[in-house]
PDB file of N, CA and C in Angstrom:
ATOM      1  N   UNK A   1      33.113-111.480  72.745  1.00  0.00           N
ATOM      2  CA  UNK A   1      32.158-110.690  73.493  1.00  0.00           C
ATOM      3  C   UNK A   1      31.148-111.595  74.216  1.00  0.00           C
ATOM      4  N   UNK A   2      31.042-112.767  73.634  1.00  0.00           N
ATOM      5  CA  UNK A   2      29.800-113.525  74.043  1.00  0.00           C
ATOM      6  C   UNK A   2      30.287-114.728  75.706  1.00  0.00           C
ATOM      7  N   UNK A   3      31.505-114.390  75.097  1.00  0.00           N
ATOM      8  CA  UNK A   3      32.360-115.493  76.443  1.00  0.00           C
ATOM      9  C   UNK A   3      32.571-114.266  77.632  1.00  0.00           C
ATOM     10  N   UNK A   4      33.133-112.991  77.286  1.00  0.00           N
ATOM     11  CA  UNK A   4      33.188-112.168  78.294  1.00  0.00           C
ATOM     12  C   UNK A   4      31.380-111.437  79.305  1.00  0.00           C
ATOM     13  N   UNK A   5      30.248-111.618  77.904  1.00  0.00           N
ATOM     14  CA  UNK A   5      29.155-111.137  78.360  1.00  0.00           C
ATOM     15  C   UNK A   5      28.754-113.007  79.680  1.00  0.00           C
ATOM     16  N   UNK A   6      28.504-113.704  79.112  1.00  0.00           N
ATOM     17  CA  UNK A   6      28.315-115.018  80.004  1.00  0.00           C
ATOM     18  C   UNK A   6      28.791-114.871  81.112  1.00  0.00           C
ATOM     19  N   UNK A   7      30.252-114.685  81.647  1.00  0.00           N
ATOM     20  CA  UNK A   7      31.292-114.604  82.595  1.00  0.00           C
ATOM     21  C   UNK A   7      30.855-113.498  83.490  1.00  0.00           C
ATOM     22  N   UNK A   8      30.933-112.360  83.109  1.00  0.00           N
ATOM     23  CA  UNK A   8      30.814-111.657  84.223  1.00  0.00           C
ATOM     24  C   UNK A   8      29.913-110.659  83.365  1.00  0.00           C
ATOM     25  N   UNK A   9      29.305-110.269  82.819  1.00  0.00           N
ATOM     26  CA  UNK A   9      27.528-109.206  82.517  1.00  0.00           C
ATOM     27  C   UNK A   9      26.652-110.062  83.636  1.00  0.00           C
ATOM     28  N   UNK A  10      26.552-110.949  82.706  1.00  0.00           N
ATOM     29  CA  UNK A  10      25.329-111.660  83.047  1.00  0.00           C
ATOM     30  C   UNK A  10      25.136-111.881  84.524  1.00  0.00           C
ATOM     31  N   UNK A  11      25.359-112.229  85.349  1.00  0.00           N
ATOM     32  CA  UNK A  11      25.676-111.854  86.696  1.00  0.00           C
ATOM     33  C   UNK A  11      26.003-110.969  87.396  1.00  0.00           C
ATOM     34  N   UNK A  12      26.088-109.981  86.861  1.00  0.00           N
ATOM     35  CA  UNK A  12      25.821-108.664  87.107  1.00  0.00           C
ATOM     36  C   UNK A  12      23.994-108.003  86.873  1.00  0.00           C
ATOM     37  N   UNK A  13      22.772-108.792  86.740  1.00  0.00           N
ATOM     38  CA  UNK A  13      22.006-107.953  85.994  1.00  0.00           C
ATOM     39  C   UNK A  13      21.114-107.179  87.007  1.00  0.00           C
ATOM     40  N   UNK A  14      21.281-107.488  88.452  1.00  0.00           N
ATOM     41  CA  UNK A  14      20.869-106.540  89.278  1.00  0.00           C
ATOM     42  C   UNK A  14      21.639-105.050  89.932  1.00  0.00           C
ATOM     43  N   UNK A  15      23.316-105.299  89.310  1.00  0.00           N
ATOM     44  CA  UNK A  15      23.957-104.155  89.622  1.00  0.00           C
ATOM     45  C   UNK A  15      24.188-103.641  89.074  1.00  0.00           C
ATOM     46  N   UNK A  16      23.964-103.616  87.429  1.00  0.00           N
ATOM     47  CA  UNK A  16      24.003-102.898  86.727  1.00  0.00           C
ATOM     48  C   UNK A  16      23.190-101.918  86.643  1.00  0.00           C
ATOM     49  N   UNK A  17      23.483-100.609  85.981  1.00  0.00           N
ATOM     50  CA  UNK A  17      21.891 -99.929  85.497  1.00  0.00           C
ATOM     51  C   UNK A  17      21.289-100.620  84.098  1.00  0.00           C
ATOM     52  N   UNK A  18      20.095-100.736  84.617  1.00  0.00           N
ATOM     53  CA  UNK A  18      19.007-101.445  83.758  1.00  0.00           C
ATOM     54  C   UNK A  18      19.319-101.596  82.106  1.00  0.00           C
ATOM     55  N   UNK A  19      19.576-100.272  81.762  1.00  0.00           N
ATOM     56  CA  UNK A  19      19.498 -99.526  80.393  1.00  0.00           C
ATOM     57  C   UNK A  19      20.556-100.380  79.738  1.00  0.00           C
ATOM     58  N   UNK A  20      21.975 -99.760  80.661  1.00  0.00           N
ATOM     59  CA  UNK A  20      23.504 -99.967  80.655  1.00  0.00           C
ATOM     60  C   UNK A  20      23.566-101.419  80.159  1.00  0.00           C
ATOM     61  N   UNK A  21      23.033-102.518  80.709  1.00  0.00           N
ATOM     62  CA  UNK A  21      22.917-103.839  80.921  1.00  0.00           C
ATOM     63  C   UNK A  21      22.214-104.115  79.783  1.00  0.00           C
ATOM     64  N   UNK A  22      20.760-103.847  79.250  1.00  0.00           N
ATOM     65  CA  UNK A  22      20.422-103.986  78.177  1.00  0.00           C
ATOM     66  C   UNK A  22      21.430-103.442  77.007  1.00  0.00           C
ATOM     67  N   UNK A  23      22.087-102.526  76.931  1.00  0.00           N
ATOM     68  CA  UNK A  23      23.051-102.249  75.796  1.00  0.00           C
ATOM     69  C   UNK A  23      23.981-103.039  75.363  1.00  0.00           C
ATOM     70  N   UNK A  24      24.261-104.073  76.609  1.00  0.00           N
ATOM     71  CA  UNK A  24      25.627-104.523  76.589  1.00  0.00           C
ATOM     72  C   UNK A  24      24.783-105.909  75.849  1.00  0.00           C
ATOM     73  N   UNK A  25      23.644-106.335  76.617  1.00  0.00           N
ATOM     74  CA  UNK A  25      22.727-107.649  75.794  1.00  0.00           C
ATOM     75  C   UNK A  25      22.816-107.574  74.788  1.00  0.00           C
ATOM     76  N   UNK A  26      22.418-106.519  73.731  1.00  0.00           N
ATOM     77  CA  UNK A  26      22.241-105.978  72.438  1.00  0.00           C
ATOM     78  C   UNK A  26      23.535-106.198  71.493  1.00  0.00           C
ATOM     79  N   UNK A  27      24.470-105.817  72.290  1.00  0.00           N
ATOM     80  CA  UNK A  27      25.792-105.847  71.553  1.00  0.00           C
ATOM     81  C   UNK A  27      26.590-106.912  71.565  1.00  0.00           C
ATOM     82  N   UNK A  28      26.150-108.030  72.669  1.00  0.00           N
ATOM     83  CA  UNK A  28      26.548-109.310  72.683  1.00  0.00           C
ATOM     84  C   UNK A  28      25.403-110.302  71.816  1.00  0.00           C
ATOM     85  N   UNK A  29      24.325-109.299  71.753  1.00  0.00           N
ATOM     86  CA  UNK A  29      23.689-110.529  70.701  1.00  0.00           C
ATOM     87  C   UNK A  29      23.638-110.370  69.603  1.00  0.00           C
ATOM     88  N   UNK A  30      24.681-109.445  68.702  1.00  0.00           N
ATOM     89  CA  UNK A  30      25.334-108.738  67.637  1.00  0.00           C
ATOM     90  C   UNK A  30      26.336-110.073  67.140  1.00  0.00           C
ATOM     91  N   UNK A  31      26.811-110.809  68.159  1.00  0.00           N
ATOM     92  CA  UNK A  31      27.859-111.658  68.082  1.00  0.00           C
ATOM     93  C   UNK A  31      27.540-113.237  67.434  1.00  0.00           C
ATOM     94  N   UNK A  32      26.161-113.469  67.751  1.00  0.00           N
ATOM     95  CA  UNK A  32      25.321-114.911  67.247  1.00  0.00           C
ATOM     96  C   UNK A  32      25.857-114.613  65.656  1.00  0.00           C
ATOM     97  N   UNK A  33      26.300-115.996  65.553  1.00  0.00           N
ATOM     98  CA  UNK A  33      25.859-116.123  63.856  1.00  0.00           C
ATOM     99  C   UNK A  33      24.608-116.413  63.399  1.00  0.00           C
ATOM    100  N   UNK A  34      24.122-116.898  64.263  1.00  0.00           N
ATOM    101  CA  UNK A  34      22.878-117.282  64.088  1.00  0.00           C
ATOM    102  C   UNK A  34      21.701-116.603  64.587  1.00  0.00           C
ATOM    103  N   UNK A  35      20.745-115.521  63.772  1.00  0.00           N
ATOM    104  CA  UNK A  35      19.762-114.657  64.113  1.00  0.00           C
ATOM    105  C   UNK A  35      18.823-115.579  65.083  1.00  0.00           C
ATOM    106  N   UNK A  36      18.162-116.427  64.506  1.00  0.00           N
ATOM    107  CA  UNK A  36      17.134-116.988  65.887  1.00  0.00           C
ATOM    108  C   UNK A  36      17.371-117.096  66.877  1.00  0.00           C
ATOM    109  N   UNK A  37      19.170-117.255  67.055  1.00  0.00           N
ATOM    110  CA  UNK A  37      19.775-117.864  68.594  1.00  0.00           C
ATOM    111  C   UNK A  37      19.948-116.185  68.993  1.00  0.00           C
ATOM    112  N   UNK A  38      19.950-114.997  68.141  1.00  0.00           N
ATOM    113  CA  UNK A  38      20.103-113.809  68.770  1.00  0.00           C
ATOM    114  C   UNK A  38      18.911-113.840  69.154  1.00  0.00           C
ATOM    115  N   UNK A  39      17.313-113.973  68.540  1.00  0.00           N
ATOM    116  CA  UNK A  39      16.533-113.503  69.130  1.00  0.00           C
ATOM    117  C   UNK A  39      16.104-114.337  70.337  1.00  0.00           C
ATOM    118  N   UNK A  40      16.581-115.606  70.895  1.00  0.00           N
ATOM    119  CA  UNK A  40      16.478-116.419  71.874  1.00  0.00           C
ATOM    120  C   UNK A  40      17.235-115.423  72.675  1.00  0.00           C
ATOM    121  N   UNK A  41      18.620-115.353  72.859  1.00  0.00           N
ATOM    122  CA  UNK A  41      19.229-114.502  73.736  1.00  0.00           C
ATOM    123  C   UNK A  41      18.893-113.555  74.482  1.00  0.00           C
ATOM    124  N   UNK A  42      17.775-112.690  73.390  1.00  0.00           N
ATOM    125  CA  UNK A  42      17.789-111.320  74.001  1.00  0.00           C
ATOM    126  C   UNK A  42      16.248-111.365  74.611  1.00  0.00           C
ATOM    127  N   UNK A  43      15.234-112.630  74.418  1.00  0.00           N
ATOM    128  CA  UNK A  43      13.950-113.108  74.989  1.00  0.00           C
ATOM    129  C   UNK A  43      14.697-113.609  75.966  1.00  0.00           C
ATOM    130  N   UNK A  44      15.774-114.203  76.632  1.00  0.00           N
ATOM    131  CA  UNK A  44      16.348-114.652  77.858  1.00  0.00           C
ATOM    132  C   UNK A  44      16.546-113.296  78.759  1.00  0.00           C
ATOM    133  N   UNK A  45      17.631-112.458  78.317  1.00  0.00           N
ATOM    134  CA  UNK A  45      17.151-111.377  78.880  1.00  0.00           C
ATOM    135  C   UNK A  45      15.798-110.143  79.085  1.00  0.00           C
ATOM    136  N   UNK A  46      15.755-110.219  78.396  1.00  0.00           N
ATOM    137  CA  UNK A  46      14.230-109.501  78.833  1.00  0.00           C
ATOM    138  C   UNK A  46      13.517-110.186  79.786  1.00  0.00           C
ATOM    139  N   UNK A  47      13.524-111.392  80.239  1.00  0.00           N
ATOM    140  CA  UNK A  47      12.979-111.743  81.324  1.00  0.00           C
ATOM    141  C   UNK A  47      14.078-111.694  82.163  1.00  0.00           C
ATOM    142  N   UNK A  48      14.860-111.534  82.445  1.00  0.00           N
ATOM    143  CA  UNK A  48      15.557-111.071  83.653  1.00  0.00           C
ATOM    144  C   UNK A  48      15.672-109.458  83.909  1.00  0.00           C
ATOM    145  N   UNK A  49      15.528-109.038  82.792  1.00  0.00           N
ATOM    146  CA  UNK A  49      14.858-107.751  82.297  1.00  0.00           C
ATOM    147  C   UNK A  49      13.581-106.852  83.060  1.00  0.00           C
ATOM    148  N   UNK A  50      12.843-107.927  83.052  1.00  0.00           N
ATOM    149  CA  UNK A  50      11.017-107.945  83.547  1.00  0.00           C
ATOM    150  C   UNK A  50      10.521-106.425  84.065  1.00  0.00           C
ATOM    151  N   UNK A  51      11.407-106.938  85.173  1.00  0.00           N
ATOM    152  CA  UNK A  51      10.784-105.577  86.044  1.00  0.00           C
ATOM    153  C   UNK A  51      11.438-103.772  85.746  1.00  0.00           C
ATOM    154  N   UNK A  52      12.522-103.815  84.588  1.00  0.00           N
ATOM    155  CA  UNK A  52      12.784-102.392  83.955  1.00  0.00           C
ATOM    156  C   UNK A  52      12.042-102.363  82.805  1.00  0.00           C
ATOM    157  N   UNK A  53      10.885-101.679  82.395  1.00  0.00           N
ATOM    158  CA  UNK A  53      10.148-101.725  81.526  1.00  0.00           C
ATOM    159  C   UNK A  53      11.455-101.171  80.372  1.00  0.00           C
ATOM    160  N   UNK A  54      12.194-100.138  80.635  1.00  0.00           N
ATOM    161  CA  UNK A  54      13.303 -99.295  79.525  1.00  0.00           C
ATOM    162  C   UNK A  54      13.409-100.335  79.244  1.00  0.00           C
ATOM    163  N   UNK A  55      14.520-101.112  79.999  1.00  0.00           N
ATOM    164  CA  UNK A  55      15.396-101.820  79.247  1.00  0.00           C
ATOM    165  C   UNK A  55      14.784-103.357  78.690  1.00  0.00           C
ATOM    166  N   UNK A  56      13.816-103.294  78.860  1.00  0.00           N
ATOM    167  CA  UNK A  56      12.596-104.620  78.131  1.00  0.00           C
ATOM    168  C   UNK A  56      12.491-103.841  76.579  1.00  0.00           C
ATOM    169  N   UNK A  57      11.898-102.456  76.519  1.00  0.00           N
ATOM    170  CA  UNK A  57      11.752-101.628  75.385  1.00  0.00           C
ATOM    171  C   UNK A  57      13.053-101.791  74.509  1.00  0.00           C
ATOM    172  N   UNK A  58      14.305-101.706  75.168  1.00  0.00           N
ATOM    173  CA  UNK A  58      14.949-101.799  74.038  1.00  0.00           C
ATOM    174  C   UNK A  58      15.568-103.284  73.965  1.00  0.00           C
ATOM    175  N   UNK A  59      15.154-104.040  74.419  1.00  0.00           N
ATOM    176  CA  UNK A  59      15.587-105.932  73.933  1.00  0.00           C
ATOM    177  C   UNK A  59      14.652-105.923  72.856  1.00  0.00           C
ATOM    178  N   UNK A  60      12.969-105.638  73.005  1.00  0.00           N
ATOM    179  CA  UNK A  60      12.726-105.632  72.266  1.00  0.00           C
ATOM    180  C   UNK A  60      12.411-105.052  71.084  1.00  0.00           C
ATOM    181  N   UNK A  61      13.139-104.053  70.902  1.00  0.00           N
ATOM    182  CA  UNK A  61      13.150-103.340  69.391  1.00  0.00           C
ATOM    183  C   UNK A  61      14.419-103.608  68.913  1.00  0.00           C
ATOM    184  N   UNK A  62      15.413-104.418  69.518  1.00  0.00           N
ATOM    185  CA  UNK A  62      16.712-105.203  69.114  1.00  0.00           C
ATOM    186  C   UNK A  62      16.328-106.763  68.278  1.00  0.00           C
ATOM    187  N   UNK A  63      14.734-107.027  68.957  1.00  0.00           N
ATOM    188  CA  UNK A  63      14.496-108.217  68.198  1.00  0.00           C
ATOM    189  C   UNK A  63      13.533-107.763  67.328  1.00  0.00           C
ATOM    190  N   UNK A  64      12.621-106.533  67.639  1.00  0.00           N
ATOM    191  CA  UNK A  64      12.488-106.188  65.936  1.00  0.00           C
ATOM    192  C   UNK A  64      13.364-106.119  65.040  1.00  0.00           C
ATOM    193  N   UNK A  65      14.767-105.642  65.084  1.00  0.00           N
ATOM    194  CA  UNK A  65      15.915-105.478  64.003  1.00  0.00           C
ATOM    195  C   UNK A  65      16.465-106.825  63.353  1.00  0.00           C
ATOM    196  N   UNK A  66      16.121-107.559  64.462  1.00  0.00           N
ATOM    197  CA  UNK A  66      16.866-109.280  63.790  1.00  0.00           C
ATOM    198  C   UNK A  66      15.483-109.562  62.880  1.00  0.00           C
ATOM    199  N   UNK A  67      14.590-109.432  63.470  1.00  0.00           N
ATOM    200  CA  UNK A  67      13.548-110.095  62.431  1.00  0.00           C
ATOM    201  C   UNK A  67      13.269-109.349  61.041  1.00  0.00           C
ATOM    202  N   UNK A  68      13.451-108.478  61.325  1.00  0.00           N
ATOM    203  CA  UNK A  68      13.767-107.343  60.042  1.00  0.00           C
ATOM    204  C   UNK A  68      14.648-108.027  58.799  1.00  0.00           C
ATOM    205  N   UNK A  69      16.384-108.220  59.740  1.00  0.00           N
ATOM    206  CA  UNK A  69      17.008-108.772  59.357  1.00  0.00           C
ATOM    207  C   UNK A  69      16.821-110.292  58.048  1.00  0.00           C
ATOM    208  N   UNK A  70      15.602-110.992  59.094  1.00  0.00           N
ATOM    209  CA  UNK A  70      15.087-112.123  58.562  1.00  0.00           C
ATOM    210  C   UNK A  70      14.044-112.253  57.395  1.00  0.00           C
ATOM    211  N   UNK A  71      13.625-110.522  57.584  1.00  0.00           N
ATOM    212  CA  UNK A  71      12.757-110.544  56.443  1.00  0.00           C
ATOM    213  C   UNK A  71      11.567-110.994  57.108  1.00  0.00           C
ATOM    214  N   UNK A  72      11.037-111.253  58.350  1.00  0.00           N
ATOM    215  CA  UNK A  72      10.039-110.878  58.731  1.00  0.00           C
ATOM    216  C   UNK A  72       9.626-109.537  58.847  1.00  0.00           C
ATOM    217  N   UNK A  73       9.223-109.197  57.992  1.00  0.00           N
ATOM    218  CA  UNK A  73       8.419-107.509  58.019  1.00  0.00           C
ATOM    219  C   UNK A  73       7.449-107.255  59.121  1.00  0.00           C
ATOM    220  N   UNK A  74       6.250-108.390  58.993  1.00  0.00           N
ATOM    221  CA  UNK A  74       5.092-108.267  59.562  1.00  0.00           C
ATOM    222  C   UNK A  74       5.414-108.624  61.232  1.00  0.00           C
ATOM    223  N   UNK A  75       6.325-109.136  61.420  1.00  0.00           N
ATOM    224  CA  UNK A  75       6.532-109.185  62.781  1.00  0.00           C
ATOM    225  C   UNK A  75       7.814-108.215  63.624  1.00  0.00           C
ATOM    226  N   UNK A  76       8.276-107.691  62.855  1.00  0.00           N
ATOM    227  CA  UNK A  76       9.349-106.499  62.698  1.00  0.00           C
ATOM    228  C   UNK A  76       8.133-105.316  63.296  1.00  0.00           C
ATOM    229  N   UNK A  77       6.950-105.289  62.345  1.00  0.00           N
ATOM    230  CA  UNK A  77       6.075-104.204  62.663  1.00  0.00           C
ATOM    231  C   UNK A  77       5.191-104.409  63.881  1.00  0.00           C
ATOM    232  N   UNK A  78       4.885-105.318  63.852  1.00  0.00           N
ATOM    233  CA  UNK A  78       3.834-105.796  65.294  1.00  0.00           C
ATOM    234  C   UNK A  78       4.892-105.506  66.536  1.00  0.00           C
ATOM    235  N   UNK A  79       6.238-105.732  66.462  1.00  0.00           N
ATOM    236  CA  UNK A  79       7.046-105.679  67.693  1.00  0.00           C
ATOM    237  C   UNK A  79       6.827-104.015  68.341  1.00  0.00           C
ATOM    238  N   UNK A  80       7.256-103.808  66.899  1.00  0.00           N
ATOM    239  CA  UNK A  80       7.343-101.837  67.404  1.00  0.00           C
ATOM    240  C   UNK A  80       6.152-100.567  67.475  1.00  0.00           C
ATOM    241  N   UNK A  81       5.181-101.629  66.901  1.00  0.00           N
ATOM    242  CA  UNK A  81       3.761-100.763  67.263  1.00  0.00           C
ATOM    243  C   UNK A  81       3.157-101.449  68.724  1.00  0.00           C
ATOM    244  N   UNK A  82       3.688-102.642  69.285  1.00  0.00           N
ATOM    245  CA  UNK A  82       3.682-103.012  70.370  1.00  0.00           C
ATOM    246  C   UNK A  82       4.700-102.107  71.829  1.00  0.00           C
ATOM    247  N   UNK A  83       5.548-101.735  71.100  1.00  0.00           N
ATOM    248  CA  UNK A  83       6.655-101.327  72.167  1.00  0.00           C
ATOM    249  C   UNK A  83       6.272 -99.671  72.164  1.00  0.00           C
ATOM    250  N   UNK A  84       5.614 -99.283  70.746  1.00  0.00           N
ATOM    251  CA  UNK A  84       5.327 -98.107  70.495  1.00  0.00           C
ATOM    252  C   UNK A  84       4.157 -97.318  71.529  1.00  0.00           C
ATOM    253  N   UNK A  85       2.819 -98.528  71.494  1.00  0.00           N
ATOM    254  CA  UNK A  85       1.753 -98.049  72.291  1.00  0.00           C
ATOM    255  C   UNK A  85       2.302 -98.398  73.803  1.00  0.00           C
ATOM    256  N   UNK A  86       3.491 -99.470  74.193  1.00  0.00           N
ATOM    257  CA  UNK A  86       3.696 -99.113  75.806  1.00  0.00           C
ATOM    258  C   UNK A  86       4.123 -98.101  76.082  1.00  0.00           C
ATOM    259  N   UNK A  87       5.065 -97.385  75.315  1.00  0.00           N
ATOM    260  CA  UNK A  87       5.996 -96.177  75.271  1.00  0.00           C
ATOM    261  C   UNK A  87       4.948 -94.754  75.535  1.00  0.00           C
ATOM    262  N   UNK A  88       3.975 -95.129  74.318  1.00  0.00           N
ATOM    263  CA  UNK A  88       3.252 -94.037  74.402  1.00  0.00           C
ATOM    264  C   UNK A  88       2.264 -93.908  75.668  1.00  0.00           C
ATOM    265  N   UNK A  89       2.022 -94.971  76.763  1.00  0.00           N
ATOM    266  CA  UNK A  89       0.779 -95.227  77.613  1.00  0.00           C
ATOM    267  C   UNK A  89       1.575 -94.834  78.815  1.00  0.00           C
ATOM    268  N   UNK A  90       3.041 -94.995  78.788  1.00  0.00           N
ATOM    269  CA  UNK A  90       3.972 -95.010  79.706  1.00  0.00           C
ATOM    270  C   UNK A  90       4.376 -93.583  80.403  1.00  0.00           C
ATOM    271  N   UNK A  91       5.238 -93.332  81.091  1.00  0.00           N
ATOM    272  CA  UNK A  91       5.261 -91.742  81.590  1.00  0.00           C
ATOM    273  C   UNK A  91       6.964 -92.181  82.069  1.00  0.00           C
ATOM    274  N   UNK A  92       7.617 -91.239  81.801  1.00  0.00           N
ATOM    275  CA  UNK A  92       9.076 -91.377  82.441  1.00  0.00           C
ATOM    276  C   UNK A  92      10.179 -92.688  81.603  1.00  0.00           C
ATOM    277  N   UNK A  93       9.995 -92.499  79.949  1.00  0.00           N
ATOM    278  CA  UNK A  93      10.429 -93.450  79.487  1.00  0.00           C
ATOM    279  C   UNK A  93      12.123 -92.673  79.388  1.00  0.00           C
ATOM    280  N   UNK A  94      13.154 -93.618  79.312  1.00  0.00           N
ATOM    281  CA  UNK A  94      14.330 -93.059  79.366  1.00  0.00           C
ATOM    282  C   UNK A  94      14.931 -92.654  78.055  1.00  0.00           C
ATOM    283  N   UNK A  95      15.104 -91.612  77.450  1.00  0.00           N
ATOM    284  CA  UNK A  95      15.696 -91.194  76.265  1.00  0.00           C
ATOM    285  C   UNK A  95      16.469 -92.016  75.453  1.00  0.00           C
ATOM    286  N   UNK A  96      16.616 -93.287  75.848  1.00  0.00           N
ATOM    287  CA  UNK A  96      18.142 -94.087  74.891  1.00  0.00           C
ATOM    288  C   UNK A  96      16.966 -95.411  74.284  1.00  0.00           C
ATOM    289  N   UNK A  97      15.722 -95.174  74.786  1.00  0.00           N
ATOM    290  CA  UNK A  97      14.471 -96.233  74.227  1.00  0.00           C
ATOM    291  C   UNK A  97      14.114 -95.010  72.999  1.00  0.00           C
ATOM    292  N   UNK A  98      13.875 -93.852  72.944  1.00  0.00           N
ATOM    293  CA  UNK A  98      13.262 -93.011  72.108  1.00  0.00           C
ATOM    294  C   UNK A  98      14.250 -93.089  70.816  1.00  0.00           C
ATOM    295  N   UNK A  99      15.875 -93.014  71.324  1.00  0.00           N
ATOM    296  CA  UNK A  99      16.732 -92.976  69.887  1.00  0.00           C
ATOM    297  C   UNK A  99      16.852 -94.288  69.710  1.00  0.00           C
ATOM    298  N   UNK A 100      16.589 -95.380  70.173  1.00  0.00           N
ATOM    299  CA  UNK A 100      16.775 -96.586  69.727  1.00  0.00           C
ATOM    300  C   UNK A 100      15.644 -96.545  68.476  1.00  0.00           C
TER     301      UNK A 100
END
């Protein structure tokens, strides 16, 4: 997944839909054996990310889950009371950030 996301996702991230593209990030950074190098991955995208606030919302509540993972609690929680008050300040957030 990680050789097919490199090849042709990733160069795709302006024709994709925003969301669509973040899902596919998420599920290719499922593939790291290594959690820090997932949460590097998905801080790479989110800045190519930047300007779709959605799909920033859900990179980063994908790297709340790794840090979770890690047993960072306290930064697991700061991520999503962070993503929580943009969500909540926000207007027109896309439904697949709410079930995430």
């Amino acid at each position: 997944m990680l050789v097919l996301y490199e090849s042709l996702v990733k160069g795709l991230t302006h024709k994709l839909n925003p969301i669509k593209y973040a899902l596919l990030t998420i599920l290719a950074s499922r593939q790291h054996a290594n959690i820090d190098l997932s949460i590097e991955f998905l801080d790479e995208a989110k800045v190519r990310l930047e300007s779709y606030k959605d799909a920033v919302y859900l990179c980063r509540i994908a790297q709340a889950e790794k840090k979770l993972n890690l047993g960072m609690h306290h930064d697991c929680l700061q991520i999503l009371n962070e993503v929580k008050g943009q969500v909540e300040s926000g207007s027109d957030v896309d439904a697949k950030v709410y079930a995430s």
